[in-house]
PDB file of N, CA and C in Angstrom:
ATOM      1  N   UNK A   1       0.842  -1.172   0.000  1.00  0.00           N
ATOM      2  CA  UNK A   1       0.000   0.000   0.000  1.00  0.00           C
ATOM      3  C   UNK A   1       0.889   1.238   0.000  1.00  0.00           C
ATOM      4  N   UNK A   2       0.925   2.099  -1.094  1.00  0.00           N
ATOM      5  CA  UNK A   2       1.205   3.175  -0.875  1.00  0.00           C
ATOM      6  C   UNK A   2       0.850   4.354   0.352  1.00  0.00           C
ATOM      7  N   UNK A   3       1.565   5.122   0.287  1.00  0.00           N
ATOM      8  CA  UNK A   3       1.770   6.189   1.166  1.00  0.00           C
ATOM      9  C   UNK A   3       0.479   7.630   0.044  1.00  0.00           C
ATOM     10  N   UNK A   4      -0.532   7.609   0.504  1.00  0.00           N
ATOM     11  CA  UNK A   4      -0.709   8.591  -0.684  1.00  0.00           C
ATOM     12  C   UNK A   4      -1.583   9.478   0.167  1.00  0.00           C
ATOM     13  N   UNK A   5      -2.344  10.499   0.135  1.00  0.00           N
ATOM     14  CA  UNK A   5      -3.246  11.598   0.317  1.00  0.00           C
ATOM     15  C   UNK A   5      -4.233  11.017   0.598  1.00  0.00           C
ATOM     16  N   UNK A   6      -5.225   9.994  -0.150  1.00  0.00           N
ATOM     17  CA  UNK A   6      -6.144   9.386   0.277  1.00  0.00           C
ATOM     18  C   UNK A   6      -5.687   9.093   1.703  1.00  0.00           C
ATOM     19  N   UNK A   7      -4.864   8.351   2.273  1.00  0.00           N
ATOM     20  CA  UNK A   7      -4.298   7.647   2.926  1.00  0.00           C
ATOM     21  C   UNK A   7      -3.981   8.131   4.605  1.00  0.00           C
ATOM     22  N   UNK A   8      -3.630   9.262   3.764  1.00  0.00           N
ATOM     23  CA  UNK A   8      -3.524  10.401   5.138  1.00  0.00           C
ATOM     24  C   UNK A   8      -5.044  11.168   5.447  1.00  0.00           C
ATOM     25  N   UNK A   9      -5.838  11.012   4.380  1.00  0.00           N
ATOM     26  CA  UNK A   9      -7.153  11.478   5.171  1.00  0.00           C
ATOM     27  C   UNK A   9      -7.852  10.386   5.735  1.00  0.00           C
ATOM     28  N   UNK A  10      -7.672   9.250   5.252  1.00  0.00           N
ATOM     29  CA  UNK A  10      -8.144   8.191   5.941  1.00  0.00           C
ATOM     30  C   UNK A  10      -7.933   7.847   7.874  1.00  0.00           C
ATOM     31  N   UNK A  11      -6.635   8.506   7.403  1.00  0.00           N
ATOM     32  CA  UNK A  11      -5.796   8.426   8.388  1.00  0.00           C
ATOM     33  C   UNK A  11      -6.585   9.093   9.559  1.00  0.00           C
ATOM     34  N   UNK A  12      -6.870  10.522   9.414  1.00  0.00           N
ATOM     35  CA  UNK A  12      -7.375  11.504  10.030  1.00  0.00           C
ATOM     36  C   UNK A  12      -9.132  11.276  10.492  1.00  0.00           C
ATOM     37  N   UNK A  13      -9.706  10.518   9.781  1.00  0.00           N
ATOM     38  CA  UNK A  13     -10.759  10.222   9.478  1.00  0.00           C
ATOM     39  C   UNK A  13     -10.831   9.166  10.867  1.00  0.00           C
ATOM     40  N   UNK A  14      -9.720   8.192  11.123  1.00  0.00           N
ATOM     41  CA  UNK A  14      -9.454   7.230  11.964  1.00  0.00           C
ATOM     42  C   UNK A  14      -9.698   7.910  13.445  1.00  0.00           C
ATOM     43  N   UNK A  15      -9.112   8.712  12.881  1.00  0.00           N
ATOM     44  CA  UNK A  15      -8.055   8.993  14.305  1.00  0.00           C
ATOM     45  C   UNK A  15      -9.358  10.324  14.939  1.00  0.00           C
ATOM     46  N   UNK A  16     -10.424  11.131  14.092  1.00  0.00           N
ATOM     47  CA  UNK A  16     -11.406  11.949  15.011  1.00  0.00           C
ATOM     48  C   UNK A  16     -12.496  10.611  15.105  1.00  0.00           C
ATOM     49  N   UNK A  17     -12.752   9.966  14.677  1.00  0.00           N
ATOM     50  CA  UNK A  17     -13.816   8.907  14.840  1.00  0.00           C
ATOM     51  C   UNK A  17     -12.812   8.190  16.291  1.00  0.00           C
ATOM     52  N   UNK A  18     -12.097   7.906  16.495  1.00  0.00           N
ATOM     53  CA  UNK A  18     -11.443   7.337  17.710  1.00  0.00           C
ATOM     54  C   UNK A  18     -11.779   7.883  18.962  1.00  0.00           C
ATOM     55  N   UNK A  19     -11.604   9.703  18.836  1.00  0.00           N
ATOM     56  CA  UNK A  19     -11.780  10.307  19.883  1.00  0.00           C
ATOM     57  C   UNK A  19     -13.422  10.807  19.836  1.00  0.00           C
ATOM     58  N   UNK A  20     -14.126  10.683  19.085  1.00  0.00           N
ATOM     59  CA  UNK A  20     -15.484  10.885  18.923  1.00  0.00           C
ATOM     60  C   UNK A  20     -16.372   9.363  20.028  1.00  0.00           C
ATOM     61  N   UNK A  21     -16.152   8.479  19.208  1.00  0.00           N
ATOM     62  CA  UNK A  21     -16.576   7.397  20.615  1.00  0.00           C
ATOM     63  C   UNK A  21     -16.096   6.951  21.921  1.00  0.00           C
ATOM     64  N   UNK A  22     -14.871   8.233  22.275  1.00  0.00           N
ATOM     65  CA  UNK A  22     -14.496   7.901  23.662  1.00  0.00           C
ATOM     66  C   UNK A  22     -15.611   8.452  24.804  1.00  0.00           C
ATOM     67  N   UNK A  23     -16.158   7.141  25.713  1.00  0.00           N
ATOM     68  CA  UNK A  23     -17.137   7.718  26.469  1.00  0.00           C
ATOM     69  C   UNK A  23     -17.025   8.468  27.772  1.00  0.00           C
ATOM     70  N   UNK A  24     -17.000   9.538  28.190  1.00  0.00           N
ATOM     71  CA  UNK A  24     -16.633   9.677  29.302  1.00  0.00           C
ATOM     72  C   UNK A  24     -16.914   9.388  30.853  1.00  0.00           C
ATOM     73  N   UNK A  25     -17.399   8.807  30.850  1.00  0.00           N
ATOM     74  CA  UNK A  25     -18.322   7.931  32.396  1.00  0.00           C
ATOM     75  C   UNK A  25     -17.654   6.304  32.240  1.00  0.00           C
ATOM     76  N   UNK A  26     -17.275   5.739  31.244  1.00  0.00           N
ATOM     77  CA  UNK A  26     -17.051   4.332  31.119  1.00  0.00           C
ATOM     78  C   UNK A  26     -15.548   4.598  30.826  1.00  0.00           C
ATOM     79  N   UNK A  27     -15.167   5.133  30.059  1.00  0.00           N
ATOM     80  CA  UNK A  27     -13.781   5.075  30.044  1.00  0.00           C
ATOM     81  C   UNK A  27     -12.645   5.971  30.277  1.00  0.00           C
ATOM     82  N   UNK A  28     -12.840   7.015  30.214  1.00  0.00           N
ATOM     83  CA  UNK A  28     -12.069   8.249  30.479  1.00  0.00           C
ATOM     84  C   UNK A  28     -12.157   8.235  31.866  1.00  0.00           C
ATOM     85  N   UNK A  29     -13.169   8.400  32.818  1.00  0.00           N
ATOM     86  CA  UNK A  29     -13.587   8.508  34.630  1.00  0.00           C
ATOM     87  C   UNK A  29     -12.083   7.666  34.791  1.00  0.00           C
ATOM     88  N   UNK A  30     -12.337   6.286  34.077  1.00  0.00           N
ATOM     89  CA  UNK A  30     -11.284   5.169  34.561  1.00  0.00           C
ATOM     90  C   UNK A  30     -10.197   5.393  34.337  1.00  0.00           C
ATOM     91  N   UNK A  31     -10.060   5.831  33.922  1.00  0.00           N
ATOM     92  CA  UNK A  31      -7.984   6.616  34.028  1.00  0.00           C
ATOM     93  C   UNK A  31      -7.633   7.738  34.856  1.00  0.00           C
ATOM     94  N   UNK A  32      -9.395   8.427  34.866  1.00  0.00           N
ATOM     95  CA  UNK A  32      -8.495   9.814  35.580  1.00  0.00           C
ATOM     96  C   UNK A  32      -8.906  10.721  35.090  1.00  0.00           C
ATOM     97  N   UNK A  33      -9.400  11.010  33.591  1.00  0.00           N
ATOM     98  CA  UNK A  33      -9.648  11.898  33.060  1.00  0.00           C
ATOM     99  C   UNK A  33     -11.236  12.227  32.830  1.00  0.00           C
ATOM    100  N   UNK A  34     -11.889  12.488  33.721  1.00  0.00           N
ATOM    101  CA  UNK A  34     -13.411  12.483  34.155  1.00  0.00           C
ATOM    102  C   UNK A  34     -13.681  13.476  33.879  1.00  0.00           C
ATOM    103  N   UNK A  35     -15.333  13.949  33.941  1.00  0.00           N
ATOM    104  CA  UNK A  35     -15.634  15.764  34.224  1.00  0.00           C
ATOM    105  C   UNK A  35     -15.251  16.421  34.954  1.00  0.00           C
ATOM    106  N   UNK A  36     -14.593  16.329  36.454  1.00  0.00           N
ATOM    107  CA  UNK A  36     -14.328  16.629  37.750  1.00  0.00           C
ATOM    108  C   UNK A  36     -12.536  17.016  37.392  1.00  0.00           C
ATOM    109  N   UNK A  37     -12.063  16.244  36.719  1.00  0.00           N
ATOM    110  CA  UNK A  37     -10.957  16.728  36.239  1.00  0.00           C
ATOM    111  C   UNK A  37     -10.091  17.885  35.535  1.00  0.00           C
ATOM    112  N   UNK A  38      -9.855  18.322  35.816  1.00  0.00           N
ATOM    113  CA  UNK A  38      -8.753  19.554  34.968  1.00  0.00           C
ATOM    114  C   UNK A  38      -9.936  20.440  35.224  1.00  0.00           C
ATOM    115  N   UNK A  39     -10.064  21.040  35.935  1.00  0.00           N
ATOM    116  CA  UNK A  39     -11.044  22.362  36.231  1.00  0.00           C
ATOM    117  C   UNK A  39     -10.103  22.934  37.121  1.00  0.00           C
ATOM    118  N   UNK A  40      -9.740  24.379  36.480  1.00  0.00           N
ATOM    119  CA  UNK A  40      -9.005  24.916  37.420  1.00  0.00           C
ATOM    120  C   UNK A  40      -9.427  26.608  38.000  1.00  0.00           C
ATOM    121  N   UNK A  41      -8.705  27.328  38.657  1.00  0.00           N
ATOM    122  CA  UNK A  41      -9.496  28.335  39.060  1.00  0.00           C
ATOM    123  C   UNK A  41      -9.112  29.467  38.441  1.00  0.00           C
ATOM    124  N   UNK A  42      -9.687  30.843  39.223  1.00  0.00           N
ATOM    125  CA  UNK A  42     -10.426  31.576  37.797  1.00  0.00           C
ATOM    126  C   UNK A  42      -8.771  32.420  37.737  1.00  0.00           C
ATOM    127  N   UNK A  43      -8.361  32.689  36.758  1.00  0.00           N
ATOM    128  CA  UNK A  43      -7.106  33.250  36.007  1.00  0.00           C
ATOM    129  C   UNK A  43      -5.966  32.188  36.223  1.00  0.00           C
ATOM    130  N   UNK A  44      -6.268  30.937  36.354  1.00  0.00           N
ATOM    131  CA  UNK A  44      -5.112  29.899  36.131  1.00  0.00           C
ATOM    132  C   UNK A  44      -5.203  29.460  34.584  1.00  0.00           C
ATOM    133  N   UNK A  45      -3.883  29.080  34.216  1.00  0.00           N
ATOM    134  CA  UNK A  45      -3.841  28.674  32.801  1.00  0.00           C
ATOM    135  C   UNK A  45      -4.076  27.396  32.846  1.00  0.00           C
ATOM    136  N   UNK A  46      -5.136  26.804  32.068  1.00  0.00           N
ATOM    137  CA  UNK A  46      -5.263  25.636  31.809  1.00  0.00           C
ATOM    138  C   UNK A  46      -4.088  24.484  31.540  1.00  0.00           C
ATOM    139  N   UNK A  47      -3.978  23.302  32.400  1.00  0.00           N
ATOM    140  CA  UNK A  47      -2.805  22.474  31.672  1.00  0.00           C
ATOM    141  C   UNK A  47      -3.401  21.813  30.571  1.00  0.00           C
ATOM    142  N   UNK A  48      -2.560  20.854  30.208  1.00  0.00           N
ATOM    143  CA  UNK A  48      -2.280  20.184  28.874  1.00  0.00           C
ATOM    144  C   UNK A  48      -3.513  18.876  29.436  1.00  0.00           C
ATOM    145  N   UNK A  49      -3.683  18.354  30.392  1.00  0.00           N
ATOM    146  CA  UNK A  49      -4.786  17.582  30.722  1.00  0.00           C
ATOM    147  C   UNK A  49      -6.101  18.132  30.454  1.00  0.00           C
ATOM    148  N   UNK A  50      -6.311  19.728  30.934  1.00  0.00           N
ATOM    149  CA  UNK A  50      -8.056  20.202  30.519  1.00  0.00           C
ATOM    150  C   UNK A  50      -7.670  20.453  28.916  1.00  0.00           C
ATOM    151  N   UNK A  51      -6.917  21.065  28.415  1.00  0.00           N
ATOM    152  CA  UNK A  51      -6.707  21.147  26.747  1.00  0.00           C
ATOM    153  C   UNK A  51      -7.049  20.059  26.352  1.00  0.00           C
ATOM    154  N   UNK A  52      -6.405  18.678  26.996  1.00  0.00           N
ATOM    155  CA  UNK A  52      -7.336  17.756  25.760  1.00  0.00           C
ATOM    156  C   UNK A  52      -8.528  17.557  26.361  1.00  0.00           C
ATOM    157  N   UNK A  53      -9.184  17.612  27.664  1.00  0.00           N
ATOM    158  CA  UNK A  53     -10.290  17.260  27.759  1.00  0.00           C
ATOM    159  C   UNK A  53     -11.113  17.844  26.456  1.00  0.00           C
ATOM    160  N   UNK A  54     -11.185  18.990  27.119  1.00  0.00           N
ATOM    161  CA  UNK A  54     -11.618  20.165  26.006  1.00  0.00           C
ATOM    162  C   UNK A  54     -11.660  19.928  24.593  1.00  0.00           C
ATOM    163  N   UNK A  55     -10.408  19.534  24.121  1.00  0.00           N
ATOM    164  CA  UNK A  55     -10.786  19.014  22.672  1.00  0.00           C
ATOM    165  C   UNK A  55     -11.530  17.519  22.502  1.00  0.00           C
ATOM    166  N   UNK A  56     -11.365  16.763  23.122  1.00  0.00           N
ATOM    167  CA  UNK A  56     -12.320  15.473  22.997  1.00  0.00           C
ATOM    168  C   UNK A  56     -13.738  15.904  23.141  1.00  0.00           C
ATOM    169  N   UNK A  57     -13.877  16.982  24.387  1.00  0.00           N
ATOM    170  CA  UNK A  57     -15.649  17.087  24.186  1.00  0.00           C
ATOM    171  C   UNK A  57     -15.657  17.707  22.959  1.00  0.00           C
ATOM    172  N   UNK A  58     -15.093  18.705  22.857  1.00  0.00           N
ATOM    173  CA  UNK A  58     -15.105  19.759  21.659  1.00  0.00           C
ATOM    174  C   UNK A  58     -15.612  18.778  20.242  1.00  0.00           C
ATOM    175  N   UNK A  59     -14.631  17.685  20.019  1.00  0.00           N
ATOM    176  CA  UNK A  59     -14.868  16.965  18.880  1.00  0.00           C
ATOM    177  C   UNK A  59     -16.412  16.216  19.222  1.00  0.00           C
ATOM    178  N   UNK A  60     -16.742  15.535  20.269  1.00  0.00           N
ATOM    179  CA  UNK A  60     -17.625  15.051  20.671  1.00  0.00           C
ATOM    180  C   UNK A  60     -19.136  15.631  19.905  1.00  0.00           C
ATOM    181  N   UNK A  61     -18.759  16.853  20.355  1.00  0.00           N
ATOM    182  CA  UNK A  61     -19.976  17.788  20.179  1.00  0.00           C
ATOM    183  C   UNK A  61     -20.173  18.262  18.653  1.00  0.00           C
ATOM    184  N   UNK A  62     -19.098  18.653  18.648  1.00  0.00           N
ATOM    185  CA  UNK A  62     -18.817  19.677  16.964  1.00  0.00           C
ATOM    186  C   UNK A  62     -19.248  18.200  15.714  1.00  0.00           C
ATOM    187  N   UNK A  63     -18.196  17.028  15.875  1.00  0.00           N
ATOM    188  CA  UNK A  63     -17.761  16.657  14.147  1.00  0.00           C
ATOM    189  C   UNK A  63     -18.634  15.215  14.534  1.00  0.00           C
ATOM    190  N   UNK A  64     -20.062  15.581  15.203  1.00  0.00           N
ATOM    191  CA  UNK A  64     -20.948  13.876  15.210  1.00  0.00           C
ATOM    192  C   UNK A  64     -21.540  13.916  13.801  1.00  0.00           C
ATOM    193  N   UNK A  65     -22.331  14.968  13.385  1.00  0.00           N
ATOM    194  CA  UNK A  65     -22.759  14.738  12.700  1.00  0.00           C
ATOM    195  C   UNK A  65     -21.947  14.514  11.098  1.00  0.00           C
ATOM    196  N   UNK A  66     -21.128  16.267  11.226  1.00  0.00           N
ATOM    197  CA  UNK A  66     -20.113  15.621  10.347  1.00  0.00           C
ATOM    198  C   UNK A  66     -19.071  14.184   9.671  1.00  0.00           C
ATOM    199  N   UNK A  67     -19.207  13.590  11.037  1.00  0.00           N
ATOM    200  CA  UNK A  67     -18.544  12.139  10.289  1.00  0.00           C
ATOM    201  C   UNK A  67     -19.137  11.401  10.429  1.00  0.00           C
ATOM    202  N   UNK A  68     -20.441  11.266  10.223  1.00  0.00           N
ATOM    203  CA  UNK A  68     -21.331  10.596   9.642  1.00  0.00           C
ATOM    204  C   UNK A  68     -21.371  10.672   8.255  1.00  0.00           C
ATOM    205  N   UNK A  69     -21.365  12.162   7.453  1.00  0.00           N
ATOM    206  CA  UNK A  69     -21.867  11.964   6.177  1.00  0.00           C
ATOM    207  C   UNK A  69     -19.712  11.539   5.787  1.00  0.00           C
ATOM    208  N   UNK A  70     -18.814  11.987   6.317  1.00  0.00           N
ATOM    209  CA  UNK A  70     -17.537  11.707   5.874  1.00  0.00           C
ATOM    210  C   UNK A  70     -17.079  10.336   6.165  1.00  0.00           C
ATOM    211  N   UNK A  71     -17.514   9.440   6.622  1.00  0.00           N
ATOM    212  CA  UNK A  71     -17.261   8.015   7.073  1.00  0.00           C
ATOM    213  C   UNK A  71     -18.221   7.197   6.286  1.00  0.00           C
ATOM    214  N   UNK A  72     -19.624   7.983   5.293  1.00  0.00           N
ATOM    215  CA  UNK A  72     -20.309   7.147   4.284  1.00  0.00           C
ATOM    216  C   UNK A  72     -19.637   7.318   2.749  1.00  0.00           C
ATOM    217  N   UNK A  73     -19.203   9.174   2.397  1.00  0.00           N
ATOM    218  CA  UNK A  73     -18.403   9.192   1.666  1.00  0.00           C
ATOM    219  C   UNK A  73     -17.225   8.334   1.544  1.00  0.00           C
ATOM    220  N   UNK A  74     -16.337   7.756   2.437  1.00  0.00           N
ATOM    221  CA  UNK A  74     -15.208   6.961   2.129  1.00  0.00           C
ATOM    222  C   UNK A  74     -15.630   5.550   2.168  1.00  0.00           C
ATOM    223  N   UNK A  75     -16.772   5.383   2.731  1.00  0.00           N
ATOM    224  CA  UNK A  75     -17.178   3.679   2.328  1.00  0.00           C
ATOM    225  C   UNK A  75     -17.531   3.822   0.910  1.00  0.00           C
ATOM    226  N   UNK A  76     -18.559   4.402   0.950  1.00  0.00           N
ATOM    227  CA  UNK A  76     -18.469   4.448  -1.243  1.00  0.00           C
ATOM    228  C   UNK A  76     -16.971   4.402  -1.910  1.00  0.00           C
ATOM    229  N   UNK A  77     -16.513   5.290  -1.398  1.00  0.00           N
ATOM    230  CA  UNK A  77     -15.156   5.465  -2.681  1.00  0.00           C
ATOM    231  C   UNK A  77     -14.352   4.253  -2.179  1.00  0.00           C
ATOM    232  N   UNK A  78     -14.306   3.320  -1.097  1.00  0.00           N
ATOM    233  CA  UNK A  78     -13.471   2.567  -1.015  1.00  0.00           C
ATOM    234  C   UNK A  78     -14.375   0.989  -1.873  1.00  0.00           C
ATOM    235  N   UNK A  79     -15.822   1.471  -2.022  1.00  0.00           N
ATOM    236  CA  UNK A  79     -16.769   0.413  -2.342  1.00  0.00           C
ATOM    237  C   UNK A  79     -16.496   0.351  -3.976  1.00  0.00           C
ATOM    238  N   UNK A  80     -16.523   1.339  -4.773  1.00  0.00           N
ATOM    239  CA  UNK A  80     -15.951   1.953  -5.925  1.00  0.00           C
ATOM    240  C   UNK A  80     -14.681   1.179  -6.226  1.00  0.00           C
ATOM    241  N   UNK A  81     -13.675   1.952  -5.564  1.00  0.00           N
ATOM    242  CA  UNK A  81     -12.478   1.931  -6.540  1.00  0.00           C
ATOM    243  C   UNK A  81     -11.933   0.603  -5.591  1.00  0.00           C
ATOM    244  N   UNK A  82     -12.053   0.626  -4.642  1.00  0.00           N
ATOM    245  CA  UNK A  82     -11.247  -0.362  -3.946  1.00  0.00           C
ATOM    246  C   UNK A  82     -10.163   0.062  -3.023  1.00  0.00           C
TER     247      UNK A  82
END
């Protein structure tokens, strides 16, 4: 298999659908990284733990619907061409 563009969006495609079904009560709580977590107080800079919280809900919320219609687009074209 080549290295190609398709390949790398596929790639990307993988990898927000990964963090899109991470649940947070079943699996995230269990490491540590819960709602109760990374909340910090008022003029503290956020660490690198609430940043990703933040982006996992962020994706959670924002790209559901979106990769729905982008995860049917690449089953066709992979149904297509192969």
């Amino acid at each position: 298999m080549a290295f190609t563009f398709y390949a790398l969006i596929q790639t990307a495609i993988l990898f927000t659908n990964a963090v899109a079904v991470l649940h947070e009560e079943r699996f995230l709580s269990k490491i540590g990284w819960g709602a109760e977590q990374g909340i910090g107080g008022f003029g503290d800079e956020p660490g690198i733990k609430a940043q990703l919280l933040n982006l996992i809900r962020s994706v959670r919320t924002v790209m559901r619907v979106p990769l729905i219609a982008v995860n049917s687009v690449c089953i066709v074209l992979l149904l297509l061409f192969g």
